[in-house]
PDB file of N, CA and C in Angstrom:
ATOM      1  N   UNK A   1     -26.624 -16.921  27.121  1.00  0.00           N
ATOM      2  CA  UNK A   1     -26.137 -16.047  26.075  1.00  0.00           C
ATOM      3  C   UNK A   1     -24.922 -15.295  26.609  1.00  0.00           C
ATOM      4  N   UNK A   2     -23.856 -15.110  26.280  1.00  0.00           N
ATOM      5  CA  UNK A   2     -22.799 -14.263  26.200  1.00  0.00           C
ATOM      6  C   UNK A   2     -22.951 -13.008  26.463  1.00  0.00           C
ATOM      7  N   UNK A   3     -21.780 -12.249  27.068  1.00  0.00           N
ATOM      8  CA  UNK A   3     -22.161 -11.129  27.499  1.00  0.00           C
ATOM      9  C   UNK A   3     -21.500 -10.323  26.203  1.00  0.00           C
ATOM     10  N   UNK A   4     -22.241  -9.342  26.056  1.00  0.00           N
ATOM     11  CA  UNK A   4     -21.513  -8.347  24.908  1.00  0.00           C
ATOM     12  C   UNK A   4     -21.013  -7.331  24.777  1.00  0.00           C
ATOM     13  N   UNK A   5     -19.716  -6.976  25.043  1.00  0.00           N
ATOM     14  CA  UNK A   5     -19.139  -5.880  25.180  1.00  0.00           C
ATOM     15  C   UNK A   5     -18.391  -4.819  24.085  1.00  0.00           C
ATOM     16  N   UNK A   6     -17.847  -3.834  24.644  1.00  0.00           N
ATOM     17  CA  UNK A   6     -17.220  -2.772  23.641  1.00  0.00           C
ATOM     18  C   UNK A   6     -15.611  -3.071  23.522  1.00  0.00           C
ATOM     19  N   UNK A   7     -15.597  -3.883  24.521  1.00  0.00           N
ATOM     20  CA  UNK A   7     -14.099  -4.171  25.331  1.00  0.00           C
ATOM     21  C   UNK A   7     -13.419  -4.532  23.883  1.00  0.00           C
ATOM     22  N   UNK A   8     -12.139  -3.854  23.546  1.00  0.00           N
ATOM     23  CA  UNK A   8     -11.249  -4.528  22.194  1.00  0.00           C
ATOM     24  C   UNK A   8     -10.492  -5.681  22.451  1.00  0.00           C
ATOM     25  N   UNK A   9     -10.561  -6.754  22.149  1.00  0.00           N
ATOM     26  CA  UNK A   9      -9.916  -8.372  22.449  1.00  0.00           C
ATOM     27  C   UNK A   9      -8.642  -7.808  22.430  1.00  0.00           C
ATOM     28  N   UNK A  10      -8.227  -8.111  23.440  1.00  0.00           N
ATOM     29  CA  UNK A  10      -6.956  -8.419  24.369  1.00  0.00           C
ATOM     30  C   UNK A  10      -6.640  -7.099  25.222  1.00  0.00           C
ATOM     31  N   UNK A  11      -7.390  -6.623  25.874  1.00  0.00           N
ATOM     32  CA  UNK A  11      -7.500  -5.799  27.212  1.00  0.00           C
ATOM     33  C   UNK A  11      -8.714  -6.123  28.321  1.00  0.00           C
ATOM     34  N   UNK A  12      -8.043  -5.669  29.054  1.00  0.00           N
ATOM     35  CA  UNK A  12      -9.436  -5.976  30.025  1.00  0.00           C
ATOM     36  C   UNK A  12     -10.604  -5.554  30.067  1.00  0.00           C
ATOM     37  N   UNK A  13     -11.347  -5.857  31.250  1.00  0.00           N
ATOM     38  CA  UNK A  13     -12.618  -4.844  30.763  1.00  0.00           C
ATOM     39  C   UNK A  13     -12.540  -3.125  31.337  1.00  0.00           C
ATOM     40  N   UNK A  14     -11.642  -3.117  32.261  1.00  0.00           N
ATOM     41  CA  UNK A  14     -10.827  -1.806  32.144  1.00  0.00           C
ATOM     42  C   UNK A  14     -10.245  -1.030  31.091  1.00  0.00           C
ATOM     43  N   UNK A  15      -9.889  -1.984  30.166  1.00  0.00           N
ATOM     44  CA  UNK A  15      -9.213  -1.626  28.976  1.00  0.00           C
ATOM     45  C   UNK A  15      -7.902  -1.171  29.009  1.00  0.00           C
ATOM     46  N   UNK A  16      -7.201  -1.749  30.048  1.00  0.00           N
ATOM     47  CA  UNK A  16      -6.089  -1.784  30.031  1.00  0.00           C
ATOM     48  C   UNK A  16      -5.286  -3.160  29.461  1.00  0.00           C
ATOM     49  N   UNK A  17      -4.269  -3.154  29.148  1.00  0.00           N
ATOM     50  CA  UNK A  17      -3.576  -4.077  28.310  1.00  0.00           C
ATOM     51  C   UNK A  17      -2.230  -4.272  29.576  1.00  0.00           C
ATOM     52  N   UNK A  18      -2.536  -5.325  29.776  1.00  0.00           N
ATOM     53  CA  UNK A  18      -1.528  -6.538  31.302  1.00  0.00           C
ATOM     54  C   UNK A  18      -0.317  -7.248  30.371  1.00  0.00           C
ATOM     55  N   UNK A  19       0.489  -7.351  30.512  1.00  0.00           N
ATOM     56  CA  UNK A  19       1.796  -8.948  30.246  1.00  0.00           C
ATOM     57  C   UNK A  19       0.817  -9.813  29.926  1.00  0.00           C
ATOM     58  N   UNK A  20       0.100 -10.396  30.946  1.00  0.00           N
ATOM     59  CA  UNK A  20      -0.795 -11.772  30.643  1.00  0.00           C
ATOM     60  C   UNK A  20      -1.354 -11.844  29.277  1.00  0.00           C
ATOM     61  N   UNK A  21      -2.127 -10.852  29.317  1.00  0.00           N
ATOM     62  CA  UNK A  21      -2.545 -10.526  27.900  1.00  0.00           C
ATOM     63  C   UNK A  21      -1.892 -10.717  26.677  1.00  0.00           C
ATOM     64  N   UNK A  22      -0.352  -9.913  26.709  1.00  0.00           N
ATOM     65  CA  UNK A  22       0.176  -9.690  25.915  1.00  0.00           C
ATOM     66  C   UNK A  22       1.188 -11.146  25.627  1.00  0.00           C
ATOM     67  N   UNK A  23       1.391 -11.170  26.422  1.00  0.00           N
ATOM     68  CA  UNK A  23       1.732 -12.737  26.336  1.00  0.00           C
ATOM     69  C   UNK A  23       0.895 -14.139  25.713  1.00  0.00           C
ATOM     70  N   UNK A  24      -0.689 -13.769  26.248  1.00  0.00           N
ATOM     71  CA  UNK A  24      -1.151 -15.108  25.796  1.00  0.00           C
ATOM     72  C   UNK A  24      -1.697 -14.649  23.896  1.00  0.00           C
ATOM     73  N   UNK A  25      -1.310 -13.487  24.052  1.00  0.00           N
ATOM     74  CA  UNK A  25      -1.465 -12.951  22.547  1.00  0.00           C
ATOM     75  C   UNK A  25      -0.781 -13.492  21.308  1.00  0.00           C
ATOM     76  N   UNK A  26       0.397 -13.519  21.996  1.00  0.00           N
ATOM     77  CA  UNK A  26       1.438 -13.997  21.345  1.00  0.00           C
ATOM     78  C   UNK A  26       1.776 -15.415  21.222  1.00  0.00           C
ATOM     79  N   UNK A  27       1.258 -15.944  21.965  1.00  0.00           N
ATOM     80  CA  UNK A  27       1.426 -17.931  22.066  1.00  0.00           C
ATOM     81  C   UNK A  27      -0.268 -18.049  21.265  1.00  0.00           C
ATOM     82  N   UNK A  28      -0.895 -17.331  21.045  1.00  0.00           N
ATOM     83  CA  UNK A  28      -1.748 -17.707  19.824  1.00  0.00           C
ATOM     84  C   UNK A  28      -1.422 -17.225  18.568  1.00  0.00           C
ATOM     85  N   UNK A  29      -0.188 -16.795  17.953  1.00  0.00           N
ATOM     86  CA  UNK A  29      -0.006 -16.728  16.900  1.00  0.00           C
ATOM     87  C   UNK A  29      -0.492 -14.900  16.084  1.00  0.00           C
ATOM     88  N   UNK A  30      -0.963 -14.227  17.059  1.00  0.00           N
ATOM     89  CA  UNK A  30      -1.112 -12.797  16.328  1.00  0.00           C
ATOM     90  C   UNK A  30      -0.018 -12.233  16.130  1.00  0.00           C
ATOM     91  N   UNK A  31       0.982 -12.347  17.162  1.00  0.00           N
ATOM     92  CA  UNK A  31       2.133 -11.870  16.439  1.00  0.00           C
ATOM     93  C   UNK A  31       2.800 -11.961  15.543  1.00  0.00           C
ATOM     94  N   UNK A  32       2.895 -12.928  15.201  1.00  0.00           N
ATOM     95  CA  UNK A  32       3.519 -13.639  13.833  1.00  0.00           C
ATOM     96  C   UNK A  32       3.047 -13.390  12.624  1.00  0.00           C
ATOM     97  N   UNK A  33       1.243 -13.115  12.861  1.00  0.00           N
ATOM     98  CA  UNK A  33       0.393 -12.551  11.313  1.00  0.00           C
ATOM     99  C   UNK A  33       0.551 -11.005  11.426  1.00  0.00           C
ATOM    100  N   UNK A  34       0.993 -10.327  12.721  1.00  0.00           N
ATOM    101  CA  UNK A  34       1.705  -9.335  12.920  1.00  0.00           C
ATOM    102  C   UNK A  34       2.556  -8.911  12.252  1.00  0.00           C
ATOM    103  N   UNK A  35       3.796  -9.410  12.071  1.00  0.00           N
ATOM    104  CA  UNK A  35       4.796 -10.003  11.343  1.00  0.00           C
ATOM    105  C   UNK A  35       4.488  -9.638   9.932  1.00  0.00           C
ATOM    106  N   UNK A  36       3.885 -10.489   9.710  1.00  0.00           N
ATOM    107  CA  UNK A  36       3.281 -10.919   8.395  1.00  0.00           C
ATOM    108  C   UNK A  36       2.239 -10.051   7.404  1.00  0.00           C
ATOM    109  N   UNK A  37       1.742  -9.058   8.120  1.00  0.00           N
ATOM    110  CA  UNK A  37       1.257  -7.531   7.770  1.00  0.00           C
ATOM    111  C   UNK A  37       2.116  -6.693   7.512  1.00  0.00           C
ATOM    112  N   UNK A  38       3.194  -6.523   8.969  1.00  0.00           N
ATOM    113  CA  UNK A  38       3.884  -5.274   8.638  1.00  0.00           C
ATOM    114  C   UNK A  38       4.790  -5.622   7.163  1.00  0.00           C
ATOM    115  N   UNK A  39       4.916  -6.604   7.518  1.00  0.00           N
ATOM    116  CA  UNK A  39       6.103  -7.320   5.882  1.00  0.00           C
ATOM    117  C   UNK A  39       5.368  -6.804   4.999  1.00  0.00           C
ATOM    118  N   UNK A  40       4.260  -7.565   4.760  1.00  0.00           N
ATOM    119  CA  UNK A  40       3.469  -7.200   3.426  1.00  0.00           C
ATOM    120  C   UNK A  40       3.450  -5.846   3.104  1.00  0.00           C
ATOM    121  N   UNK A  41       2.870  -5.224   4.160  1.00  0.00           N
ATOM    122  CA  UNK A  41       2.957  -3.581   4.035  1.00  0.00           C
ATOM    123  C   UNK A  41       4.243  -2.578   3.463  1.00  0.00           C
ATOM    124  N   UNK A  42       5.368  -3.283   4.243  1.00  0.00           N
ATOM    125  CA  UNK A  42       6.410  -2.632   3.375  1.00  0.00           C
ATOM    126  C   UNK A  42       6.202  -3.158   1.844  1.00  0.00           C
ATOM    127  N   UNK A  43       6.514  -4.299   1.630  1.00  0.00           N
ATOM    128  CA  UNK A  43       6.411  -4.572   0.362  1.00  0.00           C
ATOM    129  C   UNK A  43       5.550  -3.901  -0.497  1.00  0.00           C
ATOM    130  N   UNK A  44       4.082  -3.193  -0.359  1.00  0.00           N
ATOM    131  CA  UNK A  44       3.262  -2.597  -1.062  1.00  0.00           C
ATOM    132  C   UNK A  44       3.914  -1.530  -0.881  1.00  0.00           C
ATOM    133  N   UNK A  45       4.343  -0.790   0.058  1.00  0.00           N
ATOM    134  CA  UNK A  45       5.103   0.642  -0.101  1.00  0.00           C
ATOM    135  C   UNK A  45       6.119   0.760  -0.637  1.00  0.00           C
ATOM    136  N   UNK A  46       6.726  -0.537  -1.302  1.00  0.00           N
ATOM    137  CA  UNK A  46       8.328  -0.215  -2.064  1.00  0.00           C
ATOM    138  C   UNK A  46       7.436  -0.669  -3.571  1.00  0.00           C
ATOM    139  N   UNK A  47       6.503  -1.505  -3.751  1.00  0.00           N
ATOM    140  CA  UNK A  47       6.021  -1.223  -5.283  1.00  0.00           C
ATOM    141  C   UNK A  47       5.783  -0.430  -5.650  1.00  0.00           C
ATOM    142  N   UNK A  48       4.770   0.543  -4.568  1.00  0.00           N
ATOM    143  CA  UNK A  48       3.815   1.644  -5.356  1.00  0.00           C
ATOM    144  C   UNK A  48       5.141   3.065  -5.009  1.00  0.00           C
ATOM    145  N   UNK A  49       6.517   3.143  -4.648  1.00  0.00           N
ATOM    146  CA  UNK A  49       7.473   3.716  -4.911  1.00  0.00           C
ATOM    147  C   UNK A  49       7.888   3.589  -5.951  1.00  0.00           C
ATOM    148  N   UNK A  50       8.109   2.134  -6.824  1.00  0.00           N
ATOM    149  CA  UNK A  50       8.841   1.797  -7.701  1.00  0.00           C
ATOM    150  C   UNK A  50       7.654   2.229  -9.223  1.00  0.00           C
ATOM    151  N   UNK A  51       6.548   1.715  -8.720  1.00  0.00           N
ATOM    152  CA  UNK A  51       5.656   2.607  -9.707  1.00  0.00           C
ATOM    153  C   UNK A  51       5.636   3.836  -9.911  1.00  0.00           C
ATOM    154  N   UNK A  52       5.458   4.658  -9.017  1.00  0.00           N
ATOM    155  CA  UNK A  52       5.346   6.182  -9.039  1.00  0.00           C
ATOM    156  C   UNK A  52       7.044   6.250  -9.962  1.00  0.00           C
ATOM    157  N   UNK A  53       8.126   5.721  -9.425  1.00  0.00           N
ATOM    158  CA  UNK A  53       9.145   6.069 -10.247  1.00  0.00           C
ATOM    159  C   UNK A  53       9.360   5.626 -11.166  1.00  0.00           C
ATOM    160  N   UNK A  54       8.862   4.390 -11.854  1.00  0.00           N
ATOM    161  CA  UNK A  54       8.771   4.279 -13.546  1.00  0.00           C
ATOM    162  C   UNK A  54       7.991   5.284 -14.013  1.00  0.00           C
ATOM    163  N   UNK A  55       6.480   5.071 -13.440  1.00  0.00           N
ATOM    164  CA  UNK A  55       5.886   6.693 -14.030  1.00  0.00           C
ATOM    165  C   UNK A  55       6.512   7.848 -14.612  1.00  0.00           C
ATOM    166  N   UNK A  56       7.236   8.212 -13.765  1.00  0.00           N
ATOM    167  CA  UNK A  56       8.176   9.630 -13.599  1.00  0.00           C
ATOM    168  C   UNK A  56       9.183   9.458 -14.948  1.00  0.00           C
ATOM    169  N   UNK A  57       9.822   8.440 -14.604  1.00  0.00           N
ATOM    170  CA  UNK A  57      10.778   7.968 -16.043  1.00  0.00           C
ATOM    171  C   UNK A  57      10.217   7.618 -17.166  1.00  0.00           C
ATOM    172  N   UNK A  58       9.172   7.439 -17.632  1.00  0.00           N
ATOM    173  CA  UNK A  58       8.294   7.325 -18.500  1.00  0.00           C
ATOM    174  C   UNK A  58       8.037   8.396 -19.193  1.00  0.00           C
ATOM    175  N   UNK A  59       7.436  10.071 -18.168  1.00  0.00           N
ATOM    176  CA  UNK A  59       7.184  10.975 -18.715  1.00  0.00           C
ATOM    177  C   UNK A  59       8.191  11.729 -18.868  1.00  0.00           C
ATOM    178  N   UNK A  60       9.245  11.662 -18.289  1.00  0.00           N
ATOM    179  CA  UNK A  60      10.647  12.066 -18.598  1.00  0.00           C
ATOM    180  C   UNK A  60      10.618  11.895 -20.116  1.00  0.00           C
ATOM    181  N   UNK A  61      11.057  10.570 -20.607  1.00  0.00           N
ATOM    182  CA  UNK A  61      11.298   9.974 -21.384  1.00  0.00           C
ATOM    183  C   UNK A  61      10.244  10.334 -22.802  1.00  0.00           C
ATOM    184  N   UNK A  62       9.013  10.009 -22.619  1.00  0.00           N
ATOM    185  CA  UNK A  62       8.225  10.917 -23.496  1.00  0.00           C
ATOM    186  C   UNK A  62       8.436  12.039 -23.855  1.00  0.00           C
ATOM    187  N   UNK A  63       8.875  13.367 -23.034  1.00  0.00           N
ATOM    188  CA  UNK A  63       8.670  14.562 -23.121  1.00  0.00           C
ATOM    189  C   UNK A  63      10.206  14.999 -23.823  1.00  0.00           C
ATOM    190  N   UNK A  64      11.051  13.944 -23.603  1.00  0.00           N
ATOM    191  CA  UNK A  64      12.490  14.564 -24.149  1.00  0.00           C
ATOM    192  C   UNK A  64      12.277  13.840 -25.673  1.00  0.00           C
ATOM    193  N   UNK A  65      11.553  13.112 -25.976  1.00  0.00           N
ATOM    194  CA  UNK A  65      11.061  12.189 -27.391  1.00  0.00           C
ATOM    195  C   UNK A  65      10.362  13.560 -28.334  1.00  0.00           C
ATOM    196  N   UNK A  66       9.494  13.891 -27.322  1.00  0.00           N
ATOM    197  CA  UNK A  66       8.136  15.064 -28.089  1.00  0.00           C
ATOM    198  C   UNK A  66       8.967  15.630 -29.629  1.00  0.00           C
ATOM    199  N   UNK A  67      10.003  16.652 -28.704  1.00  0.00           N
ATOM    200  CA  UNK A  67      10.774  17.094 -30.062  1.00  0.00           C
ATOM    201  C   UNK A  67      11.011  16.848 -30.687  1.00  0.00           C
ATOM    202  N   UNK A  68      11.417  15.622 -31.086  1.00  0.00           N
ATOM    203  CA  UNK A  68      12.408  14.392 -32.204  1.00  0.00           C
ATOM    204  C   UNK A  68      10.851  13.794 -33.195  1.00  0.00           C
ATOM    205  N   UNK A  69       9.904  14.500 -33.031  1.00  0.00           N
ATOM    206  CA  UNK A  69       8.782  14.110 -33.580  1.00  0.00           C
ATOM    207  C   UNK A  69       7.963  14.728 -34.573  1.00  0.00           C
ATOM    208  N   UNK A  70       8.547  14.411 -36.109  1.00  0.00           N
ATOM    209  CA  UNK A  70       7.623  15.020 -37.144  1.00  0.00           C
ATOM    210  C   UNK A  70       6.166  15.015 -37.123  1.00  0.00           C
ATOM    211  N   UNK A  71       5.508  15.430 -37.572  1.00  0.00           N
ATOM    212  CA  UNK A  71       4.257  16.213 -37.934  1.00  0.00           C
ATOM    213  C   UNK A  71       3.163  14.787 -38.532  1.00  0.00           C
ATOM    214  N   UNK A  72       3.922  13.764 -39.035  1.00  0.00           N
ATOM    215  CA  UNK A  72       3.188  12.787 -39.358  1.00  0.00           C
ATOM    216  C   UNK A  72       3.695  11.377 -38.644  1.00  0.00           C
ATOM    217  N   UNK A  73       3.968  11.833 -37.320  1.00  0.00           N
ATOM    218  CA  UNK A  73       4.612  10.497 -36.477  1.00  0.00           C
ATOM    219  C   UNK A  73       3.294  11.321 -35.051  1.00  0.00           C
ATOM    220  N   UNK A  74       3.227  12.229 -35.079  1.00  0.00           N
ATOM    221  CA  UNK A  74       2.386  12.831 -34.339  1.00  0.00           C
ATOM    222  C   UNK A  74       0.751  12.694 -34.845  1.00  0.00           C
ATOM    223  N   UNK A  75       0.353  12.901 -35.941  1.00  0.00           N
ATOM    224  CA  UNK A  75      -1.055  12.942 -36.702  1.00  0.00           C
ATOM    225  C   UNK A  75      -2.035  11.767 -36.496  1.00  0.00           C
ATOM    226  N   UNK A  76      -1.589  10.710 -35.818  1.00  0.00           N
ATOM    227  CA  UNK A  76      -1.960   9.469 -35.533  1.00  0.00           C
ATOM    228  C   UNK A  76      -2.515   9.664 -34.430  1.00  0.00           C
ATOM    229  N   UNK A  77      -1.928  10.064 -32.917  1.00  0.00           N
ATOM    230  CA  UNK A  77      -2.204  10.307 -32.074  1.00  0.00           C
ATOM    231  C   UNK A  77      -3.127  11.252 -31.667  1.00  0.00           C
ATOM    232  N   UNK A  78      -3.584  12.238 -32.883  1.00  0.00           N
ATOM    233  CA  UNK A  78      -4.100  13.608 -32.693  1.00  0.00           C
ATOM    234  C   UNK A  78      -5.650  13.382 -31.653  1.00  0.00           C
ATOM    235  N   UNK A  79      -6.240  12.565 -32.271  1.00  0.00           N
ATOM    236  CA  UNK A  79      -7.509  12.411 -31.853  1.00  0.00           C
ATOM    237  C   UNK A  79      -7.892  11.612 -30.488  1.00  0.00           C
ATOM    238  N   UNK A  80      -6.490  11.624 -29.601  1.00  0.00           N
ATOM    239  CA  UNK A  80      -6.886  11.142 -27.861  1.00  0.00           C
ATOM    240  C   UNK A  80      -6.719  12.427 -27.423  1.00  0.00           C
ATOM    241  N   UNK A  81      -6.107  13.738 -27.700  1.00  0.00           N
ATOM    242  CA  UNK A  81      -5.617  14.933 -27.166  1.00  0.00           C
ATOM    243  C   UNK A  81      -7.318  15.925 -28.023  1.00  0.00           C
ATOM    244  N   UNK A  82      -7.540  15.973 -29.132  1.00  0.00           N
ATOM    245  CA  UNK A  82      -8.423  16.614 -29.635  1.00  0.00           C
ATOM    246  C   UNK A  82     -10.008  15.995 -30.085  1.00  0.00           C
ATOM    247  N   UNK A  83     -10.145  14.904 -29.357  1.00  0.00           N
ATOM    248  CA  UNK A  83     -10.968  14.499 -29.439  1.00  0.00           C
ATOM    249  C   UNK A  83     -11.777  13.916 -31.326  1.00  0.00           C
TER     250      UNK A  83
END
C-alpha cells in the first residue's frame, strides 16, 4: 500500500519546491493548463465588468426614461412595485 501523505504534489517531503520539481512540472503539461486558467480567468473578469457596466447603463437609461412617462404607460407595471 502507498504511503500517504500531507505533502502538496510537487514539493518535497520537506515541502520545499527544487528546479527539478519545477521543471518536471512543466514537461508534464501543468503549465500550459496554467496558462489556460489564468486566460480563462481574465476572460470571466472582463465579462462580469462588461455586465456590471451594461447594468449601470441600463439603469441610467431607465431612470432618465421615468420622467417621459405618463400615468397610463406606467399603470401596467404598477403591480411588480405594489404588489
Amino acid at each position: 500500500m502507498p504511503k500517504v501523505t500531507s505533502v502538496p504534489v510537487g514539493l518535497t517531503e520537506a515541502g520545499k519546491l527544487t528546479a527539478a520539481l519545477v521543471m518536471a512540472r512543466q514537461k508534464s503539461g501543468v503549465a500550459e493548463l496554467l496558462k489556460q486558467v489564468a486566460k480563462r480567468m481574465a476572460a470571466e473578469a472582463a465579462v462580469k465588468k462588461a455586465v456590471e457596466e451594461a447594468e449601470e447603463a441600463l439603469t441610467v437609461a431607465t431612470l432618465a426614461k421615468y420622467p417621459e412617462l405618463t400615468a397610463e404607460e406606467i399603470r401596467p407595471w404598477w403591480w411588480m412595485t405594489n404588489g
